[in-house]
Protein backbone atom coordinates (compact mmCIF):
# COMPACT_ATOMS: atom_id res chain seq x y z
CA UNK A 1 -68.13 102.59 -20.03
CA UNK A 2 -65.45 104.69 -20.00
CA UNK A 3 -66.06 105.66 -16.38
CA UNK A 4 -66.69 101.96 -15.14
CA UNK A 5 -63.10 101.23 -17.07
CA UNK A 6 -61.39 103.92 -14.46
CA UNK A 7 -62.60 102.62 -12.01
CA UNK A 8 -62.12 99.44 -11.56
CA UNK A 9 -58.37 100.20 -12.68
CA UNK A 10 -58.24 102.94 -9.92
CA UNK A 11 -59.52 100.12 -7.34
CA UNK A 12 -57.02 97.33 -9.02
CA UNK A 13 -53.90 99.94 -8.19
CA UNK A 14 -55.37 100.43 -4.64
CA UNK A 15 -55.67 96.47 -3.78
CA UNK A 16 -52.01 95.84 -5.45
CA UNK A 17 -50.53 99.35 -3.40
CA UNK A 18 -51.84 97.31 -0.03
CA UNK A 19 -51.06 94.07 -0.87
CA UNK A 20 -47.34 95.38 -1.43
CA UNK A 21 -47.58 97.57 1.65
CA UNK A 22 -49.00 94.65 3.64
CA UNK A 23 -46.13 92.27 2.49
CA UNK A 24 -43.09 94.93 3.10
CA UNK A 25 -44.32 95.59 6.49
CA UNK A 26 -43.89 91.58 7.03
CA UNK A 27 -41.02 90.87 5.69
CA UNK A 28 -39.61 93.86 7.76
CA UNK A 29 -41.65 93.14 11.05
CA UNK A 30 -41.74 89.36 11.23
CA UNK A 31 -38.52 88.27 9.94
CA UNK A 32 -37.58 84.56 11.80
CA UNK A 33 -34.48 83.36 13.33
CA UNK A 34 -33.53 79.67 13.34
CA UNK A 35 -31.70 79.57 17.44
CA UNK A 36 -29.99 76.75 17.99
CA UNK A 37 -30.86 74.34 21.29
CA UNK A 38 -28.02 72.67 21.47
CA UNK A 39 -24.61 72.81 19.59
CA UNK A 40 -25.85 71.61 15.72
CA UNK A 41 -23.97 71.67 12.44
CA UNK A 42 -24.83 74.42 9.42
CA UNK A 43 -24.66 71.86 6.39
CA UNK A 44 -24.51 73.13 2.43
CA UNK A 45 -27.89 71.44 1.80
CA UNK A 46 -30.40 69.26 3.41
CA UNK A 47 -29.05 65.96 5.15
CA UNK A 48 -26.48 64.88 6.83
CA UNK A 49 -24.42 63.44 4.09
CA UNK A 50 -24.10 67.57 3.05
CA UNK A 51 -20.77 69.49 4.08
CA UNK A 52 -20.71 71.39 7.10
CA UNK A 53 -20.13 75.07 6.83
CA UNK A 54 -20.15 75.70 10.39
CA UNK A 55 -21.23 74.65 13.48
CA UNK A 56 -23.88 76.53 15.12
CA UNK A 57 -23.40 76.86 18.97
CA UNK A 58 -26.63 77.12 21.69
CA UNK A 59 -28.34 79.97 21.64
CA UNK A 60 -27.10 81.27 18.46
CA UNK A 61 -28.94 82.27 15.46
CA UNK A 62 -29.50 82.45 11.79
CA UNK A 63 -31.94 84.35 10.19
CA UNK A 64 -34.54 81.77 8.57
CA UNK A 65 -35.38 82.45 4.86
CA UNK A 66 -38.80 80.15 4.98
CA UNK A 67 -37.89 77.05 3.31
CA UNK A 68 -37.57 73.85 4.52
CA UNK A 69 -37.02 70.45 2.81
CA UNK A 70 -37.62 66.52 4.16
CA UNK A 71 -34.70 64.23 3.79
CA UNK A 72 -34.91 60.54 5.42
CA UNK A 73 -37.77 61.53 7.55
CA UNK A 74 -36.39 64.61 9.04
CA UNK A 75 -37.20 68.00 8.32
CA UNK A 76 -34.35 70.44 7.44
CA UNK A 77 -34.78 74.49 7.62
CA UNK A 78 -33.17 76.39 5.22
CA UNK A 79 -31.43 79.60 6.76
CA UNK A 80 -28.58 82.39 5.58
CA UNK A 81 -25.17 81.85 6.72
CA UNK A 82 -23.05 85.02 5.56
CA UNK A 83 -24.99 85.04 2.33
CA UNK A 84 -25.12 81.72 1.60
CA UNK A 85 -27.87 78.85 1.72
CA UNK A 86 -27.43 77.31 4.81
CA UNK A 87 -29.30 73.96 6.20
CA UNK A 88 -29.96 73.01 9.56
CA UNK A 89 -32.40 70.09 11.11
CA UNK A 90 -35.25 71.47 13.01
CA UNK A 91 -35.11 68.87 15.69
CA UNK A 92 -32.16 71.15 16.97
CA UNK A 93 -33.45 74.51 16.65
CA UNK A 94 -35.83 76.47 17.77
CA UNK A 95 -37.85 78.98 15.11
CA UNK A 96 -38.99 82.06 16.75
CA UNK A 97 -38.72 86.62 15.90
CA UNK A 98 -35.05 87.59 15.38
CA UNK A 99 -33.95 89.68 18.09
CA UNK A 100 -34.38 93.12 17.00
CA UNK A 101 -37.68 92.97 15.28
CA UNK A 102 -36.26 91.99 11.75
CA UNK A 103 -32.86 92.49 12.14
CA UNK A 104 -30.56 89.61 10.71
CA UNK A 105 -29.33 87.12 13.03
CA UNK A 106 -25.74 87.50 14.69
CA UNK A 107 -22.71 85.61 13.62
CA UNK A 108 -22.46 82.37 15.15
CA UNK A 109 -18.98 82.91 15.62
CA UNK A 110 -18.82 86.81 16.23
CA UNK A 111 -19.17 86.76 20.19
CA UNK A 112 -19.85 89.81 21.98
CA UNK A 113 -16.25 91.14 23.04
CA UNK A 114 -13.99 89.51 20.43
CA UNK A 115 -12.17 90.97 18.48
CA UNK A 116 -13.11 90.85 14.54
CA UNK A 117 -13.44 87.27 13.37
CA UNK A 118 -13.25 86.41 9.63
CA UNK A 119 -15.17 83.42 8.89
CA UNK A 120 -14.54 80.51 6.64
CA UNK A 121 -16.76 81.94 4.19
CA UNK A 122 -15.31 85.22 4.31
CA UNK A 123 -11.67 83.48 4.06
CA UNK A 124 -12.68 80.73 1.14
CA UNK A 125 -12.60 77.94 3.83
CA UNK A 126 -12.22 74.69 1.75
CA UNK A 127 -14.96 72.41 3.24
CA UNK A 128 -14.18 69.82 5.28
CA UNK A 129 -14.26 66.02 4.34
CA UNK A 130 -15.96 65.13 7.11
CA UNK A 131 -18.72 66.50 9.83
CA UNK A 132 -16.37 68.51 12.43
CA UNK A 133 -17.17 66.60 15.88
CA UNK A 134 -18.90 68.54 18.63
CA UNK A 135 -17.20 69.31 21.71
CA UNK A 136 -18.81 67.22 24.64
CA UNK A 137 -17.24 69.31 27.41
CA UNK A 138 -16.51 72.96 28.24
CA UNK A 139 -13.18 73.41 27.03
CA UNK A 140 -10.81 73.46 30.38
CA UNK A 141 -7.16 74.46 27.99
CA UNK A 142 -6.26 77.35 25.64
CA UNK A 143 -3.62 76.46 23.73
CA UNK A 144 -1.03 79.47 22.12
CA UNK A 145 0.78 77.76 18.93
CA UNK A 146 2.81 79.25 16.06
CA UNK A 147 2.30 78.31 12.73
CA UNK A 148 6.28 79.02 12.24
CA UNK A 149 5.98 80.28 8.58
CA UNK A 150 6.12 83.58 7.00
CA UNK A 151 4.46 86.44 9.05
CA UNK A 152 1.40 87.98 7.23
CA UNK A 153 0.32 91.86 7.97
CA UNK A 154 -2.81 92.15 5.48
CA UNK A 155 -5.88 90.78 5.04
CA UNK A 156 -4.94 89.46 1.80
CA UNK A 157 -1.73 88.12 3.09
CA UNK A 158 -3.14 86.42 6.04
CA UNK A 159 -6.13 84.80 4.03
CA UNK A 160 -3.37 83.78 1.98
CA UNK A 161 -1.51 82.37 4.92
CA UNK A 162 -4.77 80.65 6.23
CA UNK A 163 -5.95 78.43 3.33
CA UNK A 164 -2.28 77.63 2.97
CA UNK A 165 -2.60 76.06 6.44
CA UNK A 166 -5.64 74.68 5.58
CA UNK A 167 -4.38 72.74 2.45
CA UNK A 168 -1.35 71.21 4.12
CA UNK A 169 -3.03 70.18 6.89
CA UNK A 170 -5.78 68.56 4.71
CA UNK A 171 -3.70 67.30 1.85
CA UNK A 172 0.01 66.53 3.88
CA UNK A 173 -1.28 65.53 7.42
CA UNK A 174 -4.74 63.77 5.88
CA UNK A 175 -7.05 65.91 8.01
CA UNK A 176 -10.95 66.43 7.44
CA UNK A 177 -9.71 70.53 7.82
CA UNK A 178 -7.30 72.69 9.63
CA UNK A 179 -6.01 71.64 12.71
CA UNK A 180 -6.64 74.93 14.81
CA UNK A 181 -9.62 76.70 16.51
CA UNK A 182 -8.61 80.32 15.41
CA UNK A 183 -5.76 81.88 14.03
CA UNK A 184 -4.09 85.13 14.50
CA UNK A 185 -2.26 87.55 11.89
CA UNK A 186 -0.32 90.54 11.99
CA UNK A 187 -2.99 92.22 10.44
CA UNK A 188 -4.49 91.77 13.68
CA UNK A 189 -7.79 90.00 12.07
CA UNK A 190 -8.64 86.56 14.20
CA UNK A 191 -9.27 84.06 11.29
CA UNK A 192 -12.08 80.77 12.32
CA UNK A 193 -10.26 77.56 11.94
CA UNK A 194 -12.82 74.42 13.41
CA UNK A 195 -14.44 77.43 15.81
CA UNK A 196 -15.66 77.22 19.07
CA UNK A 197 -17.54 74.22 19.29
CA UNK A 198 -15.62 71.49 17.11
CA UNK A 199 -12.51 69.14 18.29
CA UNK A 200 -9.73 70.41 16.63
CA UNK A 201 -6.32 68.37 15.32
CA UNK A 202 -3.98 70.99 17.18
CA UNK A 203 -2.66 69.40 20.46
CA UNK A 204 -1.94 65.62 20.61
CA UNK A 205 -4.26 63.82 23.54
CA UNK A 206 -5.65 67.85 24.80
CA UNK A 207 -8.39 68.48 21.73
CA UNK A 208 -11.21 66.97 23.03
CA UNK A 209 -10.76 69.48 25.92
CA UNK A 210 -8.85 72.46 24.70
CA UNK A 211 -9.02 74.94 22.43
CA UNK A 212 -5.92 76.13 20.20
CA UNK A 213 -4.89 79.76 18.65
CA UNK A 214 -1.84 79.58 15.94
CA UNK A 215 -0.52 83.16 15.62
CA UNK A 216 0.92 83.10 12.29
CA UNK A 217 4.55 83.41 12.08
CA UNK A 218 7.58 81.91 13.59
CA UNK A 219 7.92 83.67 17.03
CA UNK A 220 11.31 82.18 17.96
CA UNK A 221 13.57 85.57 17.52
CA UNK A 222 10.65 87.93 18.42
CA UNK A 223 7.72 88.69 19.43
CA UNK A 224 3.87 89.26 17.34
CA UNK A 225 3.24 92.93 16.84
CA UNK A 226 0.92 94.51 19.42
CA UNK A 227 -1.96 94.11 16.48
CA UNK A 228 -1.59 89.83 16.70
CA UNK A 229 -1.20 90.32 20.54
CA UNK A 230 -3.74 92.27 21.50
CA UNK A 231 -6.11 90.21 19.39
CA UNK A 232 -5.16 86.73 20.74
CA UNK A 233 -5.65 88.42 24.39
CA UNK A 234 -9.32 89.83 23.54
CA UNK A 235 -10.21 86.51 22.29
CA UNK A 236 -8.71 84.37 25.51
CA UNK A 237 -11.29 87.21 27.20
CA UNK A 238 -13.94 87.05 25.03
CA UNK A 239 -13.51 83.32 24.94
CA UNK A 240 -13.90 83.49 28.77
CA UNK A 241 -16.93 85.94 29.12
CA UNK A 242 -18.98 83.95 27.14
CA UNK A 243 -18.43 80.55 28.65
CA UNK A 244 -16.34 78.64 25.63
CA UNK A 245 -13.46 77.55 27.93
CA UNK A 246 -14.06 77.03 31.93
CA UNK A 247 -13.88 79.57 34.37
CA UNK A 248 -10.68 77.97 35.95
CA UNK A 249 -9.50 77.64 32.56
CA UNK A 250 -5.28 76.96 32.00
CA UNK A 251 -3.67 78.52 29.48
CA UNK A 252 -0.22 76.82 28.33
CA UNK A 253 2.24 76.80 25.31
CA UNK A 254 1.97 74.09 22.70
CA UNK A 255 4.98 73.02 23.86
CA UNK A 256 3.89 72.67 27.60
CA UNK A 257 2.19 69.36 26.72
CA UNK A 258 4.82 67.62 23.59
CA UNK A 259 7.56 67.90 22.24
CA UNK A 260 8.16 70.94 20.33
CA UNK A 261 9.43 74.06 19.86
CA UNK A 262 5.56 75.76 19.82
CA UNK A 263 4.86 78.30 20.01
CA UNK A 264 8.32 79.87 19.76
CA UNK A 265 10.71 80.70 22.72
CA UNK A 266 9.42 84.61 22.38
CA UNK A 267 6.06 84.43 22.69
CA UNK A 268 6.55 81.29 24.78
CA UNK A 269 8.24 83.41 27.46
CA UNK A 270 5.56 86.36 26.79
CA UNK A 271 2.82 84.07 27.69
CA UNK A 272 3.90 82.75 30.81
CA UNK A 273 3.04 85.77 32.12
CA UNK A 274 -0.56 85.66 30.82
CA UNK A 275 -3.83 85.30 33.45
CA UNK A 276 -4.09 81.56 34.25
CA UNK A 277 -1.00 80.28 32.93
């Protein structure tokens, strides 16, 4: 009896020790990307009436954690966007291995080239009020503005800076978010406004077909530090190289196209000098 009892305990621990081998090499060998086919927004839940948390541009991925919900008709798949639940519809994506055999999906905003990008997630991005609209075009402008406040030359400072934008241009102007694509500090961190793919609220009659960096600071008496500078030049570049404004792109001053002072007569001046200006 006492035998039969060892036994079958002996074989129990073998089936469970395989069963848990056979499931770690899965979920290490077979992990699933959700790549987007077109330009599609990242929502906060299932359905469209959710927030949007980012907007996920073609080709781009997010690793898929499995679940997926129906809402109206249409099925939504549930996927991780910087550690939290993302949701995306599956008419617009394409489920398939995760480059690197199990290795989570890239940022969606984190191009090869750029410089370091915090997202909205990482910066405590309020969300918007409304869906961000999609770019039709590639963009054909990049727009240099100032955001003529304080300067900033810390993370914490500049994420400081950043939802400060965020709430006046929400709660004084009446915009669904903040009005810029990216922002720059003096920490030399590039901060995601609306992101590649959404029309921004930066540049009256140009942001259906440009997009707009605010450097933070008032750049009238001087210049951004080389940190700020050298980061809004690797993103015009990395912006570039991976096709989000034309090849024949223009690059011009806020300033260039209405009437104001943007982006400050310094780094006005500096940028005329710029490739494609």
């Amino acid at each position: 009896m006492n035998f039969l009892f060892h036994v079958q305990e002996k074989m129990r621990f073998i089936f469970a020790f395989f069963v848990f081998a056979d499931l770690c090499i899965y979920s290490t060998l077979a992990a699933d990307c959700a790549c987007a086919t077109t330009a599609v927004h990242v929502r906060d839940g299932a359905g469209t009436t959710h927030n949007t948390l980012t907007t996920l541009a073609t080709g781009h991925c997010l690793t898929f954690k499995g679940q997926r919900q129906t809402v109206a008709g249409d099925s939504w798949v549930n996927v991780d966007y910087n550690g939290r639940d993302g949701w995306i519809h599956e008419g617009y994506v394409h489920i398939q291995a995760c480059a690197g055999s199990g290795s989570p999906a890239s940022s969606a905003v984190q191009l090869p080239g750029c410089p370091h990008i915090v997202t909205r997630h990482e910066w405590g991005a309020r969300s918007p009020t409304r869906p961000h609209t999609l770019l039709t075009h590639t963009p054909k402008y990049m727009f240099i503005h100032h955001g003529a406040t304080p300067f900033c030359h810390t993370k914490a400072e500049c994420t400081q800076m950043v939802k400060s934008a965020q709430n006046y241009h929400m709660d004084g102007h009446g915009y669904s978010d903040i009005e810029y694509s990216f922002l720059v500090g003096e920490d030399g961190n590039v901060y995601e406004g609306r992101g590649w793919d959404a029309v921004g609220a930066h540049t009256l009659n140009y942001n259906s077909v440009g997009l707009a960096i605010c450097v933070i600071g008032d750049f009238t008496n001087r210049l951004p530090n080389d940190a700020a500078l050298n980061a809004v030049k690797q993103l015009v570049q990395c912006a570039h190289d991976n096709h989000k404004i034309t090849a024949t792109y223009m690059l011009r001053g806020h300033r260039d196209v209405g009437a104001t002072a943007c982006p400050g007569n310094k780094l006005y001046e500096l940028i005329k000098t710029w490739p494609h200006y």
